[in-house]
N, C-alpha and C. Protein backbone atom coordinates (compact mmCIF):
# COMPACT_ATOMS: atom_id res chain seq x y z
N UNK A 1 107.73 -1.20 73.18
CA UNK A 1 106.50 -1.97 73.19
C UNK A 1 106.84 -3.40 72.79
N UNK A 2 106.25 -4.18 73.37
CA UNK A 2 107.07 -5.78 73.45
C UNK A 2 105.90 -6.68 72.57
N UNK A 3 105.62 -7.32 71.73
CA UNK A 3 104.77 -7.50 70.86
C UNK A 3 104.26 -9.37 71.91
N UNK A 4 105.37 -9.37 72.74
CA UNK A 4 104.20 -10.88 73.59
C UNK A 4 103.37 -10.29 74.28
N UNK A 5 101.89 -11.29 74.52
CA UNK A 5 101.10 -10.94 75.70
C UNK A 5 100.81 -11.20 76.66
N UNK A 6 100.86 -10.14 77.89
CA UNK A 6 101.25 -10.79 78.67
C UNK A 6 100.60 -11.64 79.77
N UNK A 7 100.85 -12.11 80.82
CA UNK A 7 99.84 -13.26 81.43
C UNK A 7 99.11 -12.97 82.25
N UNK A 8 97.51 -13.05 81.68
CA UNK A 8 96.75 -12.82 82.38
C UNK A 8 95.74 -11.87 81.56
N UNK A 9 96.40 -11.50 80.50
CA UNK A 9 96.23 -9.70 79.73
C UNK A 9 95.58 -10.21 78.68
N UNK A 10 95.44 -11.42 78.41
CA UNK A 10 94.87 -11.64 76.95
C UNK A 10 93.81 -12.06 76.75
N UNK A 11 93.24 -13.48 76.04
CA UNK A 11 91.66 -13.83 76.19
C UNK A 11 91.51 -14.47 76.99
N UNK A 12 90.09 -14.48 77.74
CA UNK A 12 90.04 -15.28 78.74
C UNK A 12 90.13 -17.26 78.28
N UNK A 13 90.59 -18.21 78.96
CA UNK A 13 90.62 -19.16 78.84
C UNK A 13 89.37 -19.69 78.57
N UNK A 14 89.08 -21.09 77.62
CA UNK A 14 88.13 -21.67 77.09
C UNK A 14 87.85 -22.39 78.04
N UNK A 15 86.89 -22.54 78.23
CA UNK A 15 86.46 -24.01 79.72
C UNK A 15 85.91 -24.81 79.30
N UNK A 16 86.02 -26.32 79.58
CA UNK A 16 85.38 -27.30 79.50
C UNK A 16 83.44 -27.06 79.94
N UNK A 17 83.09 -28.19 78.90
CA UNK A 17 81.69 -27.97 79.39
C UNK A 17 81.20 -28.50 80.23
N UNK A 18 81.89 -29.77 80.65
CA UNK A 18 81.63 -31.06 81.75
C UNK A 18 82.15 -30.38 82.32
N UNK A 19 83.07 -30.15 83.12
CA UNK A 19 83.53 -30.13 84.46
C UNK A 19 84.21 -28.27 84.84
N UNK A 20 84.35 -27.54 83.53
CA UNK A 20 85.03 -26.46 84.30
C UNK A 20 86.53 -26.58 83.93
N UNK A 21 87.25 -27.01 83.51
CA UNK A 21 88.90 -26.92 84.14
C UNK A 21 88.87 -26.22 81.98
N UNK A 22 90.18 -26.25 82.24
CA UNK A 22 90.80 -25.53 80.58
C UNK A 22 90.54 -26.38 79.28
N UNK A 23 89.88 -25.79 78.71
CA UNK A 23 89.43 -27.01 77.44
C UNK A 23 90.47 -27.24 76.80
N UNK A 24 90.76 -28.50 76.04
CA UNK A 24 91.70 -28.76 75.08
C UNK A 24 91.34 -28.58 73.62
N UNK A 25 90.16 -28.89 73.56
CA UNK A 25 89.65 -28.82 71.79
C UNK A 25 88.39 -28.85 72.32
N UNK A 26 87.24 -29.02 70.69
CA UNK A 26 85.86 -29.38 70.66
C UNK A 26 85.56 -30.94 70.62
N UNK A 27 84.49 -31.41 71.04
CA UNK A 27 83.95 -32.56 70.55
C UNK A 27 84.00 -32.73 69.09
N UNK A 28 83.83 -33.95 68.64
CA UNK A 28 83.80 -34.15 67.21
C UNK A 28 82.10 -34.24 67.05
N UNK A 29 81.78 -34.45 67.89
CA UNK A 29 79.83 -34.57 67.92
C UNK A 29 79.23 -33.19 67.75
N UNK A 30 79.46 -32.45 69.02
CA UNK A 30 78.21 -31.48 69.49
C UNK A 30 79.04 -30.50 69.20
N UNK A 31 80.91 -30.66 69.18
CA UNK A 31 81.03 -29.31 69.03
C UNK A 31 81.94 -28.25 70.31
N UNK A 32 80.93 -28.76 71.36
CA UNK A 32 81.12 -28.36 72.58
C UNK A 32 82.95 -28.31 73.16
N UNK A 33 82.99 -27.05 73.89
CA UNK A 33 84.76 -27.49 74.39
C UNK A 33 84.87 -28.49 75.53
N UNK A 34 85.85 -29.26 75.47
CA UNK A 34 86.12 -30.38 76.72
C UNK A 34 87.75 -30.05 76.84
N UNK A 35 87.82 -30.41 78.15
CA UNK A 35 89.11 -30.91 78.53
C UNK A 35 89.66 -32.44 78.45
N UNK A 36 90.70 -32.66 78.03
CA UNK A 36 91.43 -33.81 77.97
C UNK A 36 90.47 -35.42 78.88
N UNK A 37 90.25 -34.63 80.34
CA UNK A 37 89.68 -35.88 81.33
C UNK A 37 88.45 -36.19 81.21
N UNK A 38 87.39 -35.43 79.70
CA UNK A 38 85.67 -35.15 80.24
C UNK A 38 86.14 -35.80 78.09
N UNK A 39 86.66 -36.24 77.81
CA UNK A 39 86.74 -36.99 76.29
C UNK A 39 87.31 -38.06 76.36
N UNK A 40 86.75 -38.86 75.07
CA UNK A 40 87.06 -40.75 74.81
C UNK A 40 87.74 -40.33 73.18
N UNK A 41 88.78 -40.52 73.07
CA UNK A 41 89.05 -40.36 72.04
C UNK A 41 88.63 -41.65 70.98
N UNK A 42 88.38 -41.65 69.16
CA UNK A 42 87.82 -42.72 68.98
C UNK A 42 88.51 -42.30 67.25
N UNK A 43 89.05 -43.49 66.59
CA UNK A 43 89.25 -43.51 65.09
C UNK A 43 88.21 -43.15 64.58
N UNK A 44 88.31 -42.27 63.26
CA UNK A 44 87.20 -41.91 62.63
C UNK A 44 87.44 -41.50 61.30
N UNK A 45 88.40 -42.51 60.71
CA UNK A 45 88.84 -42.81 59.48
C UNK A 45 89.98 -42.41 59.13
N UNK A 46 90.88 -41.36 59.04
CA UNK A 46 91.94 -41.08 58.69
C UNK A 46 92.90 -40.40 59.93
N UNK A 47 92.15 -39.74 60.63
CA UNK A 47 92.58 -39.30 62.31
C UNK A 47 91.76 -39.35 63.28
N UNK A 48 92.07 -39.62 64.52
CA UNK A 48 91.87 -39.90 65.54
C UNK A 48 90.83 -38.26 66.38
N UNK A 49 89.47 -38.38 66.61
CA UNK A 49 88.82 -37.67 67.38
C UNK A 49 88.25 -37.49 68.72
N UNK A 50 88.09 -36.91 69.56
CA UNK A 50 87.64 -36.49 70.49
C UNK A 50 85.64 -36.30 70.94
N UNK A 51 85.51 -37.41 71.41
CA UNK A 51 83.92 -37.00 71.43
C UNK A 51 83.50 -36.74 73.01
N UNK A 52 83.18 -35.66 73.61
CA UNK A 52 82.80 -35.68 75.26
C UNK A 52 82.34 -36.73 75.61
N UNK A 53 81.99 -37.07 77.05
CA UNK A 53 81.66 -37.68 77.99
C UNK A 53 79.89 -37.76 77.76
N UNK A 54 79.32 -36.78 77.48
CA UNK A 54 77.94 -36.99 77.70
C UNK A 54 77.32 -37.50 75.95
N UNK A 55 78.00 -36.96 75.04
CA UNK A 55 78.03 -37.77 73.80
C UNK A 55 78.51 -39.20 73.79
N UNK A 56 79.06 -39.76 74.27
CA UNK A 56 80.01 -41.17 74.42
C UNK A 56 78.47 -41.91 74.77
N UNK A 57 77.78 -41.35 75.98
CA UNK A 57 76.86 -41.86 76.90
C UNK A 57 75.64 -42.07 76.09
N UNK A 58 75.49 -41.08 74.98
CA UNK A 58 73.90 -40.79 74.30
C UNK A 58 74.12 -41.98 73.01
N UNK A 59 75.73 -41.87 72.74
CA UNK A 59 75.47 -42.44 71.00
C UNK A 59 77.03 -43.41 70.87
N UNK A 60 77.51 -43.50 72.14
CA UNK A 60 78.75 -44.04 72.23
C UNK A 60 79.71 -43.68 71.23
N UNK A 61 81.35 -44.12 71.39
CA UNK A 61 82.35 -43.37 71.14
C UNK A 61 82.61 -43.69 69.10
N UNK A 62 81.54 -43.91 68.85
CA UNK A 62 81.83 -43.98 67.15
C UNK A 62 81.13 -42.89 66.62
N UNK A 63 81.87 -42.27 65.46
CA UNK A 63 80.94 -40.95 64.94
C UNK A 63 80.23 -41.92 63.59
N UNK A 64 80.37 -42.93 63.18
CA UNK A 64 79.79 -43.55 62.45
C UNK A 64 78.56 -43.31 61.80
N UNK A 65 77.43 -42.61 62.51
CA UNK A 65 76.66 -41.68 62.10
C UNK A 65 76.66 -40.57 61.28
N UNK A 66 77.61 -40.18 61.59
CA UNK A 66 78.13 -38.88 61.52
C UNK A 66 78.08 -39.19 59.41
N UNK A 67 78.86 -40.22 59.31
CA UNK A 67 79.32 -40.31 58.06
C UNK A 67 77.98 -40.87 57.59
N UNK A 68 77.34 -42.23 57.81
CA UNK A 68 76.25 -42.57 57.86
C UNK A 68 75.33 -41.12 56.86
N UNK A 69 74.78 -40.43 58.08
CA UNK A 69 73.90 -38.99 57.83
C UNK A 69 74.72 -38.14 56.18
N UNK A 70 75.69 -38.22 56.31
CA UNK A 70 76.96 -37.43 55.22
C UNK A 70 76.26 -38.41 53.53
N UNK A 71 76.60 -39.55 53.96
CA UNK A 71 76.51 -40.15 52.57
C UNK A 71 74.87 -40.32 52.31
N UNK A 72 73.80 -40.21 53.53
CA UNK A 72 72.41 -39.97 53.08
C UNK A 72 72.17 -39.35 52.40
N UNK A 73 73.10 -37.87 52.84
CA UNK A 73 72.80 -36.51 52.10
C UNK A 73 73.43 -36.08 50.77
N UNK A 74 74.41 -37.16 50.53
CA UNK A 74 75.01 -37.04 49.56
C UNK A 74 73.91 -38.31 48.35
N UNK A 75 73.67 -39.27 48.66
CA UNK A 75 72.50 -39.76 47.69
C UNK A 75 71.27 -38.79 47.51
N UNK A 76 70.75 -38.50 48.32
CA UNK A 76 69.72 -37.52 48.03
C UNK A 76 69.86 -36.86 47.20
N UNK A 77 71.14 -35.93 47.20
CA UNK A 77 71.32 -34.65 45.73
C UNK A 77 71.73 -35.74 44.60
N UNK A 78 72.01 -36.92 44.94
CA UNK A 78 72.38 -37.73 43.53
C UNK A 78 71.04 -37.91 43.03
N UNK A 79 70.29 -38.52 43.96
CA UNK A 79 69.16 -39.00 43.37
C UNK A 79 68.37 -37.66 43.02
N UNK A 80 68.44 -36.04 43.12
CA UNK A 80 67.80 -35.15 42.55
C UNK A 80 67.87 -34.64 41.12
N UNK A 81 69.24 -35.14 41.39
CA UNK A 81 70.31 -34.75 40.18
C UNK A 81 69.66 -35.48 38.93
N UNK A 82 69.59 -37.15 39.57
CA UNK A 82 69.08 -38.11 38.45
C UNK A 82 67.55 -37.73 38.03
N UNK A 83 66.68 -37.32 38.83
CA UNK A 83 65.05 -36.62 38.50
C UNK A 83 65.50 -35.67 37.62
N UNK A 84 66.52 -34.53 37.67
CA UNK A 84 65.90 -33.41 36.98
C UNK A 84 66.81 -34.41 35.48
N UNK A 85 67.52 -34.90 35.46
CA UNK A 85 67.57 -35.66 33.94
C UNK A 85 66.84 -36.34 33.43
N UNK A 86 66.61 -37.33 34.09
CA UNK A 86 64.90 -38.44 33.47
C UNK A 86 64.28 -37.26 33.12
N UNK A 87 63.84 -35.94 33.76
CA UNK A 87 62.68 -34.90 33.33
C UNK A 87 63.49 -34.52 32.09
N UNK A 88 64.58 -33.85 32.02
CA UNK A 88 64.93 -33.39 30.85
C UNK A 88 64.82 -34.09 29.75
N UNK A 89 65.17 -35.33 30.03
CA UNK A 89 65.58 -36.15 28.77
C UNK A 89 63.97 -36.61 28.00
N UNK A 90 62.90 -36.94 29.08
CA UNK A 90 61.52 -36.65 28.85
C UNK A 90 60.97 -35.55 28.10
N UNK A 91 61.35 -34.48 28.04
CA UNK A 91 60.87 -32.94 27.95
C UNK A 91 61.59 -33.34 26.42
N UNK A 92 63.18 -33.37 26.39
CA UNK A 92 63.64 -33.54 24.80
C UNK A 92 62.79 -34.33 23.81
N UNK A 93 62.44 -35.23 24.22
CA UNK A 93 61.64 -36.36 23.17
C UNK A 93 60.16 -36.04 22.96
C-alpha cells in the first residue's frame, strides 16, 4: 500500500470564483477562492495580500478598512471597559 495519492483519487480541486480555472488562495476581503489572473495583489502592513477582482471594483485594492473597522472595535471595548470603571469607582465612594 503506497501512502501517495494518487491523481485524480483525491479532493476535488478548489475553483476560482470569477472565472472557474484552479484557485490559488482566498481573497483577503470576502474570503472567496480566486485564481492568480481574477486577484490585485496589495501591501497590507507586514505582508503582501490578495483581494479578487470584484472586491478591487467595490472598495479598491486597499484593505485599509479592514484595519480601520479592527481598531473601531477595539475602542469600543476600551471605551466599555472605561464605563464599567467610572461606575465602579462611583459605586466605591
Amino acid at each position: 500500500m503506497s501512502s501517495l495519492v494518487p491523481v485524480g483519487g483525491g479532493a476535488p480541486d478548489a475553483r476560482c470564483k470569477v472565472c472557474g480555472k484552479i484557485a490559488s488562495g482566498p481573497c483577503a476581503r470576502c474570503r472567496g477562492l480566486v485564481c492568480g489572473d481574477c486577484c490585485e495583489l496589495t501591501e497590507g502592513g507586514a505582508t503582501t495580500f490578495a483581494i479578487c477582482l470584484p472586491c478591487v471594483r467595490r472598495g479598491g485594492a486597499s484593505i485599509a478598512p479592514a484595519w480601520l473597522h479592527l481598531l473601531g472595535w477595539l475602542g469600543l471595548v476600551m471605551l466599555g471597559i472605561a464605563a464599567v470603571a467610572i461606575v465602579m469607582l462611583w459605586l466605591r465612594s
